[in-house]
N, C-alpha and C. Protein backbone atom coordinates (compact mmCIF):
# COMPACT_ATOMS: atom_id res chain seq x y z
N UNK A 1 -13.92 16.26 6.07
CA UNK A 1 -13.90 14.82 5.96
C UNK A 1 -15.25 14.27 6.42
N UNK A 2 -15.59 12.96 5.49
CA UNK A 2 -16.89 12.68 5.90
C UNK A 2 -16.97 11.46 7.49
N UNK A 3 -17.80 11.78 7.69
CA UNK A 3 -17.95 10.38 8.98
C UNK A 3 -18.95 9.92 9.23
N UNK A 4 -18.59 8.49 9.48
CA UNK A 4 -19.64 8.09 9.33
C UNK A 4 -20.01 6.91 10.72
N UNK A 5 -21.25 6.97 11.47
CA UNK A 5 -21.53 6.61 12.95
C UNK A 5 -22.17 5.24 12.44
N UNK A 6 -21.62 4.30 13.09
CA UNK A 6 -22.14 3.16 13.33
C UNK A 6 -23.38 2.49 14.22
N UNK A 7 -24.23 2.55 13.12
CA UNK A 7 -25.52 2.22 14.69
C UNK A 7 -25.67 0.64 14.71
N UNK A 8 -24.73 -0.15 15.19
CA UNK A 8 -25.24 -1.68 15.05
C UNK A 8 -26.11 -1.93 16.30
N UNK A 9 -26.21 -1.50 17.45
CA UNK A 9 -26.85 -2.03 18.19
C UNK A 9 -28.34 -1.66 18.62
N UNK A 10 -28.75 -0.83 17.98
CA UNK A 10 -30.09 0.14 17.81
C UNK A 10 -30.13 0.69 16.70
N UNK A 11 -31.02 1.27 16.24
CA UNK A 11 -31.81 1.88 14.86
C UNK A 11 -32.11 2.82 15.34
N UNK A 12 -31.97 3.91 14.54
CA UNK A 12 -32.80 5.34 14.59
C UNK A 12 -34.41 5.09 13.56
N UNK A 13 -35.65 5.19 14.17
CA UNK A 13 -36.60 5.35 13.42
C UNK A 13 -36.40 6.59 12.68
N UNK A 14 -37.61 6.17 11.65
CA UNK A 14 -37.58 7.09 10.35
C UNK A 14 -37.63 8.56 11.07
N UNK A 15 -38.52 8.72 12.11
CA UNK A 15 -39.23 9.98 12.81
C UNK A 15 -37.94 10.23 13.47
N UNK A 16 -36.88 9.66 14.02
CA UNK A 16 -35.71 10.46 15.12
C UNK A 16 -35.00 10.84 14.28
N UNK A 17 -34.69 9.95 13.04
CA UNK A 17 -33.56 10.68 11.93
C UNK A 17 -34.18 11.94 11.15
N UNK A 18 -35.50 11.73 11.25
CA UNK A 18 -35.99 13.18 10.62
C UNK A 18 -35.76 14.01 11.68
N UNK A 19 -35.77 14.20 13.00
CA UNK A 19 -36.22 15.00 14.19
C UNK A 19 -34.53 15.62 14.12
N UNK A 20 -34.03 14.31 14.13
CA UNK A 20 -32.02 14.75 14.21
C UNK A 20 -31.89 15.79 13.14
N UNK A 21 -32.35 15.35 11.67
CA UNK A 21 -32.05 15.92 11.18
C UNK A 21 -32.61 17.46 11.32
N UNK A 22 -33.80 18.06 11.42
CA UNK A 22 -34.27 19.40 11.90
C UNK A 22 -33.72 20.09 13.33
N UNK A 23 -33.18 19.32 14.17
CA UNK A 23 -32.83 19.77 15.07
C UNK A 23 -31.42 20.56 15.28
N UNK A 24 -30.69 19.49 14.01
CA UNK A 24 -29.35 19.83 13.40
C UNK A 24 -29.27 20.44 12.09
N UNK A 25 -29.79 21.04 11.83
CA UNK A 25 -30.18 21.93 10.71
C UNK A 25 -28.18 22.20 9.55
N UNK A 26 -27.73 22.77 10.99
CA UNK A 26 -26.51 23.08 10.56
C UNK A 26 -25.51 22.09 9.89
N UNK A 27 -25.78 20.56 10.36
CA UNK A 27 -25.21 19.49 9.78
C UNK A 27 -25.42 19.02 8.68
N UNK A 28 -24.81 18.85 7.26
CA UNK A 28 -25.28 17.51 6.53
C UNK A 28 -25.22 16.43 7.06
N UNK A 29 -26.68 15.88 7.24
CA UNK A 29 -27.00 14.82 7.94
C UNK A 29 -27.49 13.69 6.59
N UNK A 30 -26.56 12.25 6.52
CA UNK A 30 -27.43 11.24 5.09
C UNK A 30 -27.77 9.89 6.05
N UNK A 31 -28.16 8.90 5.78
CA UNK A 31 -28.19 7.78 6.43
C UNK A 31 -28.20 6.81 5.49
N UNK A 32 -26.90 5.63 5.69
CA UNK A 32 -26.80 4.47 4.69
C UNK A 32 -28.27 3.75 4.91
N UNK A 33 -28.15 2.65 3.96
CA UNK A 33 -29.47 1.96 3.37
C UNK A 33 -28.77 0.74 5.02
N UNK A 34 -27.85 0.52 5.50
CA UNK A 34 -27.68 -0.01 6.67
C UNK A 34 -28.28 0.77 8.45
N UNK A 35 -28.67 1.89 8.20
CA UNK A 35 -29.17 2.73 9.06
C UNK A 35 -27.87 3.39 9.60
N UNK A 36 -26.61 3.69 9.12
CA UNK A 36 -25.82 4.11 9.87
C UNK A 36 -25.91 5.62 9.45
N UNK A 37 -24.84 6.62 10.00
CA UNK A 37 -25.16 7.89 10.10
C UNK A 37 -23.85 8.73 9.23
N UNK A 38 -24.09 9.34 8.09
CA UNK A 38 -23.27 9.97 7.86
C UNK A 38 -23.45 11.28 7.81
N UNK A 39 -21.98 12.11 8.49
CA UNK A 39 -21.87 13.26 8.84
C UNK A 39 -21.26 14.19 8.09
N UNK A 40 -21.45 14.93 7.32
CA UNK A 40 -20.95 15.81 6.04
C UNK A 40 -20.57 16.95 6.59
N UNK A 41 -19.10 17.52 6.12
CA UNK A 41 -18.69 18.84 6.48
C UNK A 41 -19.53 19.49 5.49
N UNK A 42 -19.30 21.29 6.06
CA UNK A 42 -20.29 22.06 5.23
C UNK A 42 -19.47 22.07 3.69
N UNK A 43 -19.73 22.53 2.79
CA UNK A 43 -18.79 22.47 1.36
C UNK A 43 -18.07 24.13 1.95
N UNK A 44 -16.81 24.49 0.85
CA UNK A 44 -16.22 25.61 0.93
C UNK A 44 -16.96 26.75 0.07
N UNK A 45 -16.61 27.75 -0.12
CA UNK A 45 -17.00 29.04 -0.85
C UNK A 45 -17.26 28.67 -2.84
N UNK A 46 -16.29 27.69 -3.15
CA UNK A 46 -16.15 27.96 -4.43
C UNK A 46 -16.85 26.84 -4.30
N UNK A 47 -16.86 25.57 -4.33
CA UNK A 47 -18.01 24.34 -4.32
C UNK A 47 -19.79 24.82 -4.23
N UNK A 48 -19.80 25.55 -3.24
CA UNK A 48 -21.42 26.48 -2.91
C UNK A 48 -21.61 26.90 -4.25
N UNK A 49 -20.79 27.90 -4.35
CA UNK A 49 -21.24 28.76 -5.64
C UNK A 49 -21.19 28.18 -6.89
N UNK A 50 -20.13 27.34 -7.37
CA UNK A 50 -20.95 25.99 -8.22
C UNK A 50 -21.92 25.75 -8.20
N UNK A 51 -22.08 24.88 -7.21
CA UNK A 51 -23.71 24.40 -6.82
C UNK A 51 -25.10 25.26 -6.56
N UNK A 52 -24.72 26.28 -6.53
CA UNK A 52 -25.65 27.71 -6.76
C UNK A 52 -25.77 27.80 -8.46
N UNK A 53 -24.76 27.70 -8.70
CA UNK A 53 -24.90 28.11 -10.54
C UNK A 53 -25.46 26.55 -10.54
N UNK A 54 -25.32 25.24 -10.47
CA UNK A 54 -26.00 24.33 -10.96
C UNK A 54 -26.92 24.33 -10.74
N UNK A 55 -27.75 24.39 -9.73
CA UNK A 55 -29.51 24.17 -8.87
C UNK A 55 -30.10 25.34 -9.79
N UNK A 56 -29.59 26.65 -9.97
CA UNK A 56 -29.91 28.04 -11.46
C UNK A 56 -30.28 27.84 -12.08
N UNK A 57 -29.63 27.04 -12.50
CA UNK A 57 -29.30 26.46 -14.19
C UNK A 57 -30.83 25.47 -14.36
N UNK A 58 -30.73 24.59 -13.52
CA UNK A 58 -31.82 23.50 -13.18
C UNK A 58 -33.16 24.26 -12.92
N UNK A 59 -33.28 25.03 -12.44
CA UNK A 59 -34.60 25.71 -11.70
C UNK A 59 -35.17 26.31 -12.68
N UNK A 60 -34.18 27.12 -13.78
CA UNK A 60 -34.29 28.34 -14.35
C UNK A 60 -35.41 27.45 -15.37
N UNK A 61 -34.45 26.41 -16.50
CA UNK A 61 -35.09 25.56 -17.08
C UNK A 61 -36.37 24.95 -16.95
N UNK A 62 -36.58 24.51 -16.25
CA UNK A 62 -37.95 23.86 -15.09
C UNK A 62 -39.11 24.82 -14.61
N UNK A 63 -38.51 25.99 -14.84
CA UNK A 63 -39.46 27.22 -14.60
C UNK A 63 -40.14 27.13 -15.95
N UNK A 64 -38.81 27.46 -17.05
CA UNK A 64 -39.57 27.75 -18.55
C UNK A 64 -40.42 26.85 -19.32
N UNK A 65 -40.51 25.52 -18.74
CA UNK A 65 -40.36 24.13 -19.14
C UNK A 65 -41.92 23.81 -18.56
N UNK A 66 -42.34 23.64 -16.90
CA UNK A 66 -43.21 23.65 -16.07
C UNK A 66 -43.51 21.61 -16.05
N UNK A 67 -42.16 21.02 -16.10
CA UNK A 67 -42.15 19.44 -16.73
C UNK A 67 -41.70 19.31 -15.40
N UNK A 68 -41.57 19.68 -14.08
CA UNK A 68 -41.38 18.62 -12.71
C UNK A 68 -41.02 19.82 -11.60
N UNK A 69 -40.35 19.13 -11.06
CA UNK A 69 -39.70 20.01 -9.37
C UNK A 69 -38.32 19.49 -8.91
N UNK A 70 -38.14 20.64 -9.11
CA UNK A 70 -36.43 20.91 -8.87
C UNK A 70 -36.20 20.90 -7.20
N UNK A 71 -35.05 20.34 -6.50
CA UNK A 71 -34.93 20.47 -5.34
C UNK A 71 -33.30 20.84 -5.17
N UNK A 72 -33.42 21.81 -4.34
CA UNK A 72 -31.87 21.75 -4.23
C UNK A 72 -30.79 20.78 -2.97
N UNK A 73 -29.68 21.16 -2.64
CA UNK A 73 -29.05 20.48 -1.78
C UNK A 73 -29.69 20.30 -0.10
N UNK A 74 -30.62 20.64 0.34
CA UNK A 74 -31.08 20.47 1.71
C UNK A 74 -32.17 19.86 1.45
N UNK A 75 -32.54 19.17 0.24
CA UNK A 75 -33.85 18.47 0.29
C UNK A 75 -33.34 16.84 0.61
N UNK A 76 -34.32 16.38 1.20
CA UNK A 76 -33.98 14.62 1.26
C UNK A 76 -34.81 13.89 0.91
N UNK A 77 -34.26 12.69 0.72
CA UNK A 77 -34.70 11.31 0.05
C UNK A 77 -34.98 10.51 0.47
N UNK A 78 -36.21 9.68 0.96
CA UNK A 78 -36.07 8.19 1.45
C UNK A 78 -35.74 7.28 0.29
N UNK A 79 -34.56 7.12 -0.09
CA UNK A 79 -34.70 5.99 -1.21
C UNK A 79 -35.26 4.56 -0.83
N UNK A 80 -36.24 4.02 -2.10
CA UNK A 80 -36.66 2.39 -1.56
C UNK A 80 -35.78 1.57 -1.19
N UNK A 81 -34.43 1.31 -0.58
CA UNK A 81 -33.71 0.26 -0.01
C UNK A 81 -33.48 0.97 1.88
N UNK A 82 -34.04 2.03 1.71
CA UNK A 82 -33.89 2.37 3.08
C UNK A 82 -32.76 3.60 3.29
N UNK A 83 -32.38 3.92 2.18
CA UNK A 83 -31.02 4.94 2.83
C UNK A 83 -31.87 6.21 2.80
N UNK A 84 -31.75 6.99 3.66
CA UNK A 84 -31.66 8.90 3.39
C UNK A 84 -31.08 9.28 2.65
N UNK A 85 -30.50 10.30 1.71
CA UNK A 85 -29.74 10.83 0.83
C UNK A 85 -30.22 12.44 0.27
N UNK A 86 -28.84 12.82 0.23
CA UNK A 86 -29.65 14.22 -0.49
C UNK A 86 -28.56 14.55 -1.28
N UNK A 87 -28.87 15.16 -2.33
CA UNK A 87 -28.15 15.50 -3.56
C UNK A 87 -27.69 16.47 -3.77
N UNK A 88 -26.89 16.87 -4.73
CA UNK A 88 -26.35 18.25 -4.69
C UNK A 88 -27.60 19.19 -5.57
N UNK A 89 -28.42 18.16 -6.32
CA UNK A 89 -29.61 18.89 -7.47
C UNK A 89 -30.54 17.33 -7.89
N UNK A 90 -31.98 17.91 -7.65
CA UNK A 90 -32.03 16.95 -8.24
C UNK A 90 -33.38 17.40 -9.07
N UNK A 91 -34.15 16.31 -9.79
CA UNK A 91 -35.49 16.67 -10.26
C UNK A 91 -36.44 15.40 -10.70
N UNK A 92 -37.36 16.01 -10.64
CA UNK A 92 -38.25 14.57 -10.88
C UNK A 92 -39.46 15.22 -11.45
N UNK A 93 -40.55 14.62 -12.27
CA UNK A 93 -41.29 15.17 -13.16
C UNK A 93 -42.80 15.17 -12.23
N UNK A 94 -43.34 16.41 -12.49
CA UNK A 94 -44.48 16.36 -11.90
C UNK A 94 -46.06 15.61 -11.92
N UNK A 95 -45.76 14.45 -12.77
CA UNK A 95 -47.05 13.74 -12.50
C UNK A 95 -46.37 12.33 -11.22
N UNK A 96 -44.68 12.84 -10.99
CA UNK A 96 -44.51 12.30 -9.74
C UNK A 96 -44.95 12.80 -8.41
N UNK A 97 -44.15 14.34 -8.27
CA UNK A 97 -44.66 14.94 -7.44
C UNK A 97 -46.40 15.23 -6.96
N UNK A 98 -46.95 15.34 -8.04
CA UNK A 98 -48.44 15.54 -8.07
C UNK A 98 -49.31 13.92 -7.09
N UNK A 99 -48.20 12.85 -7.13
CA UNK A 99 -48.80 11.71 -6.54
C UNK A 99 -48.38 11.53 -5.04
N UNK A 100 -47.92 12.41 -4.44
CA UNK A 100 -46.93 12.79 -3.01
C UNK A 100 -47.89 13.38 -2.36
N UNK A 101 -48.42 12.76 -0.86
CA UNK A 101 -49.49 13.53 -0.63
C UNK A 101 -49.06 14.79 0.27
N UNK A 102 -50.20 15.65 0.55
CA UNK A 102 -49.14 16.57 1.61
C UNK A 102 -48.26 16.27 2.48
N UNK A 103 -48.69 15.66 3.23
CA UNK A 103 -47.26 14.82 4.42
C UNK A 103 -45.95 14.57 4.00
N UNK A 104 -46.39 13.75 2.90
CA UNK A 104 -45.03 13.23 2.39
C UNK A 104 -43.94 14.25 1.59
N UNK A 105 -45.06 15.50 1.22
CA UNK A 105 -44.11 16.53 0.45
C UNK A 105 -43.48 17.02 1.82
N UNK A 106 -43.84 17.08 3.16
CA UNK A 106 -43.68 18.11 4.19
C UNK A 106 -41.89 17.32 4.98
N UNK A 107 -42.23 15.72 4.43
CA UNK A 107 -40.47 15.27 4.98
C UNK A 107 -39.76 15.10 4.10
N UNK A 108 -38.90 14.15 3.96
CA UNK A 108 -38.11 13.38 3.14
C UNK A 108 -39.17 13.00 2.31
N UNK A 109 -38.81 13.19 0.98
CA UNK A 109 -39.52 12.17 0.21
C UNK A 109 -38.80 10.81 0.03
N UNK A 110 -40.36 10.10 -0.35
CA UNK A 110 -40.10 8.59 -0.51
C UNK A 110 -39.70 8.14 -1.71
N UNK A 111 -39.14 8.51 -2.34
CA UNK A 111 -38.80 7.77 -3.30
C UNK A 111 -37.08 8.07 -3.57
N UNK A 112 -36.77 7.69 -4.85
CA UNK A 112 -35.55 8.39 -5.54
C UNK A 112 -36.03 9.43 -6.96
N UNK A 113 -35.20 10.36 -7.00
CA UNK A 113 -35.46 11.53 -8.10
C UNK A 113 -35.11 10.88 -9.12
N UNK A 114 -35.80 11.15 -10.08
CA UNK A 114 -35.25 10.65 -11.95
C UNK A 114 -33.97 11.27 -11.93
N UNK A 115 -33.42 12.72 -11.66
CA UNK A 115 -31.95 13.04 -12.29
C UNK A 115 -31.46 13.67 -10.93
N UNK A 116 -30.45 13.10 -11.15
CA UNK A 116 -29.53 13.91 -9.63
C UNK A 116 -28.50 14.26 -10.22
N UNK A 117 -27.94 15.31 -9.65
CA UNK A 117 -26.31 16.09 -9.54
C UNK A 117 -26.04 16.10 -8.44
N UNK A 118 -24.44 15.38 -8.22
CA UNK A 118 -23.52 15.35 -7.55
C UNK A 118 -22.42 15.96 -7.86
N UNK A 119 -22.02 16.98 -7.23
CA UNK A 119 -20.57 18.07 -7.10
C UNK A 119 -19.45 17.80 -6.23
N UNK A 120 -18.73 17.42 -7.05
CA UNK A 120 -17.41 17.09 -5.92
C UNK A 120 -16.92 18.05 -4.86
N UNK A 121 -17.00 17.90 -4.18
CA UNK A 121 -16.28 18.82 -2.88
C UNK A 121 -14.68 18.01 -2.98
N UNK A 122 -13.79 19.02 -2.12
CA UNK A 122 -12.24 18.71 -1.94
C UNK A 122 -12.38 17.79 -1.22
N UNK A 123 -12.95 17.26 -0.01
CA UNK A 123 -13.12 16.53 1.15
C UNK A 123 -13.53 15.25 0.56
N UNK A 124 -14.29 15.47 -0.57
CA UNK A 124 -15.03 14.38 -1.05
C UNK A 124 -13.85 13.27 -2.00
N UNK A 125 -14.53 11.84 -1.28
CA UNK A 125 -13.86 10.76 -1.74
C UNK A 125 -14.64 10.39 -2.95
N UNK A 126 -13.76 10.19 -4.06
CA UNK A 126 -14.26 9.30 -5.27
C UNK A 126 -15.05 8.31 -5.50
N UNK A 127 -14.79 7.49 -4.90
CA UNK A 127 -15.44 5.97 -4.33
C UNK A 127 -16.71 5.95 -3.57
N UNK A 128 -16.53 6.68 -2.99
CA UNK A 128 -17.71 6.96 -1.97
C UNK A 128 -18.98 7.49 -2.73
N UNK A 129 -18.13 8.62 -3.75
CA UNK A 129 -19.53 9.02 -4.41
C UNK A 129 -19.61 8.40 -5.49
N UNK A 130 -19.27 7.71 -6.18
CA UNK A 130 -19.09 6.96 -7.31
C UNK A 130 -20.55 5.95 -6.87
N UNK A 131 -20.18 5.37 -5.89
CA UNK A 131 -20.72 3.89 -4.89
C UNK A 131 -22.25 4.81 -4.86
N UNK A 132 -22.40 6.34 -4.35
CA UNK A 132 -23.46 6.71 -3.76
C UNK A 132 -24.76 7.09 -5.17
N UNK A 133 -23.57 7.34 -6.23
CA UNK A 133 -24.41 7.92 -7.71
C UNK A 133 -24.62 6.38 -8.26
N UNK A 134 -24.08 5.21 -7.89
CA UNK A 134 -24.64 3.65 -7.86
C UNK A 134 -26.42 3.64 -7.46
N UNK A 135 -26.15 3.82 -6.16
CA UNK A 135 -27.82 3.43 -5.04
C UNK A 135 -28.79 4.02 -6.07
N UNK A 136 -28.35 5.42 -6.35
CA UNK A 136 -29.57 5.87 -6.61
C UNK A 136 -29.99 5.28 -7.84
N UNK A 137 -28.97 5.21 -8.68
CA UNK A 137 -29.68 4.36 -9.80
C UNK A 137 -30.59 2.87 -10.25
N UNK A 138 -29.98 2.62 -8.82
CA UNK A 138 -30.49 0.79 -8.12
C UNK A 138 -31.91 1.09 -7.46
N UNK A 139 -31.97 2.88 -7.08
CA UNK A 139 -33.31 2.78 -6.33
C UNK A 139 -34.23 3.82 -7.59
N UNK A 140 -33.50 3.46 -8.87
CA UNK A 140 -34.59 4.30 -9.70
C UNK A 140 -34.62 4.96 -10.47
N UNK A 141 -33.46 6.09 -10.03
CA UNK A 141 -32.51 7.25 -10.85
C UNK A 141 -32.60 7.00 -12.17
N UNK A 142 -33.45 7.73 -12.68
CA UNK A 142 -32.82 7.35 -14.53
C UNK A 142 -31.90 8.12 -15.15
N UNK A 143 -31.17 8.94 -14.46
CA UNK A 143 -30.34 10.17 -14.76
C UNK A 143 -29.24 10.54 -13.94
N UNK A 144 -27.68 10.72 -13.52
CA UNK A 144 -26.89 11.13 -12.93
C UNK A 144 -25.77 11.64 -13.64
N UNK A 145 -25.62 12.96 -12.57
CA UNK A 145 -24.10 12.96 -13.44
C UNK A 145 -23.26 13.66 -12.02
N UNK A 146 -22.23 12.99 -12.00
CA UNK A 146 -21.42 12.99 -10.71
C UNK A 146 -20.21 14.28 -11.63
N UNK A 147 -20.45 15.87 -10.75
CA UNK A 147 -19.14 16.88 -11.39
C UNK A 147 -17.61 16.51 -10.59
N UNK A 148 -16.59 16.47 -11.30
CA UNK A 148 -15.59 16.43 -10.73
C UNK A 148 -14.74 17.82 -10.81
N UNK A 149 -14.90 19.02 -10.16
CA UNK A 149 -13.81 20.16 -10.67
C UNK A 149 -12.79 20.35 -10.32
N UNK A 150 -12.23 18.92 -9.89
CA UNK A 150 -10.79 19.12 -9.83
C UNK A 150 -10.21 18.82 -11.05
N UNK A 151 -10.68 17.89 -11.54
CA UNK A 151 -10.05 16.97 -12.57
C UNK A 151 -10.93 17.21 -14.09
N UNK A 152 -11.71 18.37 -13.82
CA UNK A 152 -12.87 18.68 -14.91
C UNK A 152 -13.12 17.06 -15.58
N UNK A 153 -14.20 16.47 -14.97
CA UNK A 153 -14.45 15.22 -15.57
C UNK A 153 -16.06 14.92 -15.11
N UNK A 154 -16.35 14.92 -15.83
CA UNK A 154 -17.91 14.17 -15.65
C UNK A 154 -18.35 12.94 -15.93
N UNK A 155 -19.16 12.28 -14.81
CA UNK A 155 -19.32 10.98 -15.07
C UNK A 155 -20.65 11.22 -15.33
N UNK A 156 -21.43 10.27 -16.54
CA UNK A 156 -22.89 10.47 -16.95
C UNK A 156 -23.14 8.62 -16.48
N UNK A 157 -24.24 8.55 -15.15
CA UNK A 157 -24.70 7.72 -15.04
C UNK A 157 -26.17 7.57 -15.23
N UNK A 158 -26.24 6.24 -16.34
CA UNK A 158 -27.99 6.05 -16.77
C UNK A 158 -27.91 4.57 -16.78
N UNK A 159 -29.49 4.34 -16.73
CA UNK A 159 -30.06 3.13 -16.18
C UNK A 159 -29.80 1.80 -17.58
N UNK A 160 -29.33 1.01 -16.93
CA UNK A 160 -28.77 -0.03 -17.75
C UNK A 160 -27.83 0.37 -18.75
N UNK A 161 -26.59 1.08 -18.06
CA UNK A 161 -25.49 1.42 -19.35
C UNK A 161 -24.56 1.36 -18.25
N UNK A 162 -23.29 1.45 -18.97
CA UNK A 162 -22.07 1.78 -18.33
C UNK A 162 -21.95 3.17 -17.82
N UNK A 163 -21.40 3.72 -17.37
CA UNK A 163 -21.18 5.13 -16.98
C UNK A 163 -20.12 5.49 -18.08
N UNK A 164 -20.56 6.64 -18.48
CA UNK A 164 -20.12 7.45 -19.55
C UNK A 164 -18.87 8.77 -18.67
N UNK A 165 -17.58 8.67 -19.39
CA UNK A 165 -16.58 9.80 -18.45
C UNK A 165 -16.46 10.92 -19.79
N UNK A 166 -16.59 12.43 -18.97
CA UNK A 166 -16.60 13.08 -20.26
C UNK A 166 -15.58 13.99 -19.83
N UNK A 167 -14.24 14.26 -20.39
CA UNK A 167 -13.24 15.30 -19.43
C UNK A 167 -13.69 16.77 -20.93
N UNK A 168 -13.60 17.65 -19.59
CA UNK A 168 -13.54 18.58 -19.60
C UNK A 168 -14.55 19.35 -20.57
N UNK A 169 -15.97 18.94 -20.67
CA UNK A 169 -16.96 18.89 -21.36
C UNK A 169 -17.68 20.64 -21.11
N UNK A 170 -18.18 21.13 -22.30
CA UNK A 170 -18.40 22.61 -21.98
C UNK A 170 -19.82 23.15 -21.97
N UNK A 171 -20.50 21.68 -21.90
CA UNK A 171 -22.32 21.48 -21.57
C UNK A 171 -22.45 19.96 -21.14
N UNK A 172 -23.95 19.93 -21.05
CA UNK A 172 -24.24 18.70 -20.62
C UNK A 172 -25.79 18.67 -20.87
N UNK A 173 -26.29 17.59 -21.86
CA UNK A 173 -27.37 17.34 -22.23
C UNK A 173 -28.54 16.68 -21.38
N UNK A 174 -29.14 16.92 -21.17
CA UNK A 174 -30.17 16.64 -20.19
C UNK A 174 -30.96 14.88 -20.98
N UNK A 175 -30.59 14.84 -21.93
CA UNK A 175 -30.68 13.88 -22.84
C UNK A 175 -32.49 13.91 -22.58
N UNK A 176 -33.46 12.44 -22.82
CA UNK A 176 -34.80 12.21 -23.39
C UNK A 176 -34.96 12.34 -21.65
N UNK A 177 -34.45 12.32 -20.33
CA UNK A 177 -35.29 12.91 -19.59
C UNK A 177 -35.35 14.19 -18.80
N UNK A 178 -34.63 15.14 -19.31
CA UNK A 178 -35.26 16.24 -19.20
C UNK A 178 -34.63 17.14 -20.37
N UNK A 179 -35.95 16.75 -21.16
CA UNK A 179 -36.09 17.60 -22.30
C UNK A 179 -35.44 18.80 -22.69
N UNK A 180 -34.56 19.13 -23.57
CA UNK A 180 -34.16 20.37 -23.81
C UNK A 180 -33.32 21.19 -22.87
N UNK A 181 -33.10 20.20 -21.46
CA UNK A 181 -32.07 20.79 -20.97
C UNK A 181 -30.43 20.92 -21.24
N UNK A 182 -30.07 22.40 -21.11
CA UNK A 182 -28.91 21.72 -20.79
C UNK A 182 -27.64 22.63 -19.94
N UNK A 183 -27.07 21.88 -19.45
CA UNK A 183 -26.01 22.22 -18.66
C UNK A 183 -24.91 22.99 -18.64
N UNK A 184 -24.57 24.44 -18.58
CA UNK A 184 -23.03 25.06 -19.05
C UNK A 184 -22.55 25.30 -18.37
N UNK A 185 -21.73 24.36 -18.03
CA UNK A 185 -20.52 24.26 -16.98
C UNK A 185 -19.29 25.18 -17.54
N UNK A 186 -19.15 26.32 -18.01
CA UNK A 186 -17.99 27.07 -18.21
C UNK A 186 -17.98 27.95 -16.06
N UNK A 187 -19.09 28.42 -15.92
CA UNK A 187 -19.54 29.26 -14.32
C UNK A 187 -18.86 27.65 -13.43
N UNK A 188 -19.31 26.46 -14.13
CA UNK A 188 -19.02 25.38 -12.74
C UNK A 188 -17.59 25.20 -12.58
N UNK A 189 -16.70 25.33 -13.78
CA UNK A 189 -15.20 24.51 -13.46
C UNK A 189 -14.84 25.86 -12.39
């Protein structure tokens, strides 16, 4: 179950939530665009290995491709409204990365990724991630797709559209931003 710490009466600077977060390595550590603190259980055996075959799948492509940088689930985000976040996959094209100076590659990056994947965990609330595959698109995201494998359902979220629900879909097109990818979720359900 997720939890989430209320900081109304003090702020964690950017530098203690990074420090928390390295110090706590073992935690999923995110932080709302309100500065509060959310605390993520680890995922189970079969969720991992999903998300092992998805970040694969993503990397493998991006290797053959040489069109950006793939990050997997322990990378983080400063998105522009202020939240931390980290994704289950994400990617962004390299004349982004190429503008990140060393420092900034060495923490959280500052920005939001063009395409993120989000994997449902059992623990994981609907709403919550529904709301969270929202931000990123508000801070930029031109690409999401939130997996559901309970309910084999995919939500395709893109910038100025409705969210697209696709049940029980046996790929997934990377559509005009990332080229020629694509997704075979037969290894994810």
């Amino acid at each position: 179950m997720t939890v989430e710490v209320k900081f109304n009466s003090f702020q964690l600077s950017d530098e203690q939530f990074f420090q928390l977060c390295q110090d706590n390595r073992d935690l999923r550590l995110e932080r709302s665009a309100k500065g509060d603190l959310i605390i993520m259980p680890p995922t189970g055996g079969e969720t991992s290995n999903s998300n092992a075959g998805i970040t694969a799948q993503l990397w493998l492509w991006n290797n053959l491709h040489k069109l950006g940088v793939v990050f997997d689930s322990s990378g983080g985000f400063k998105l522009p409204n202020g939240a931390d976040r980290s994704t289950d996959a994400a990617w962004m094209p390299l004349e982004k990365w190429q503008a990140l100076t060393p420092q900034q590659k060495e923490r959280f990056l500052p920005l939001s990724p063009d395409f993120v994947i989000e994997l449902m965990s059992p623990s994981d609330n609907i709403e919550t991630a529904r709301k969270k595959m929202q931000e990123y698109l508000d801070n930029g995201t031109r690409l999401g797709w939130l997996i559901n494998r309970k309910t084999r359902e995919v939500e395709i979220y893109r910038q100025g559209q409705a969210v697209e629900i696709l049940t029980n879909p046996e790929s997934l097109s990377g559509e005009n931003i990332l080229s020629q990818f694509v997704l075979e979720l037969d290894n994810i359900w």
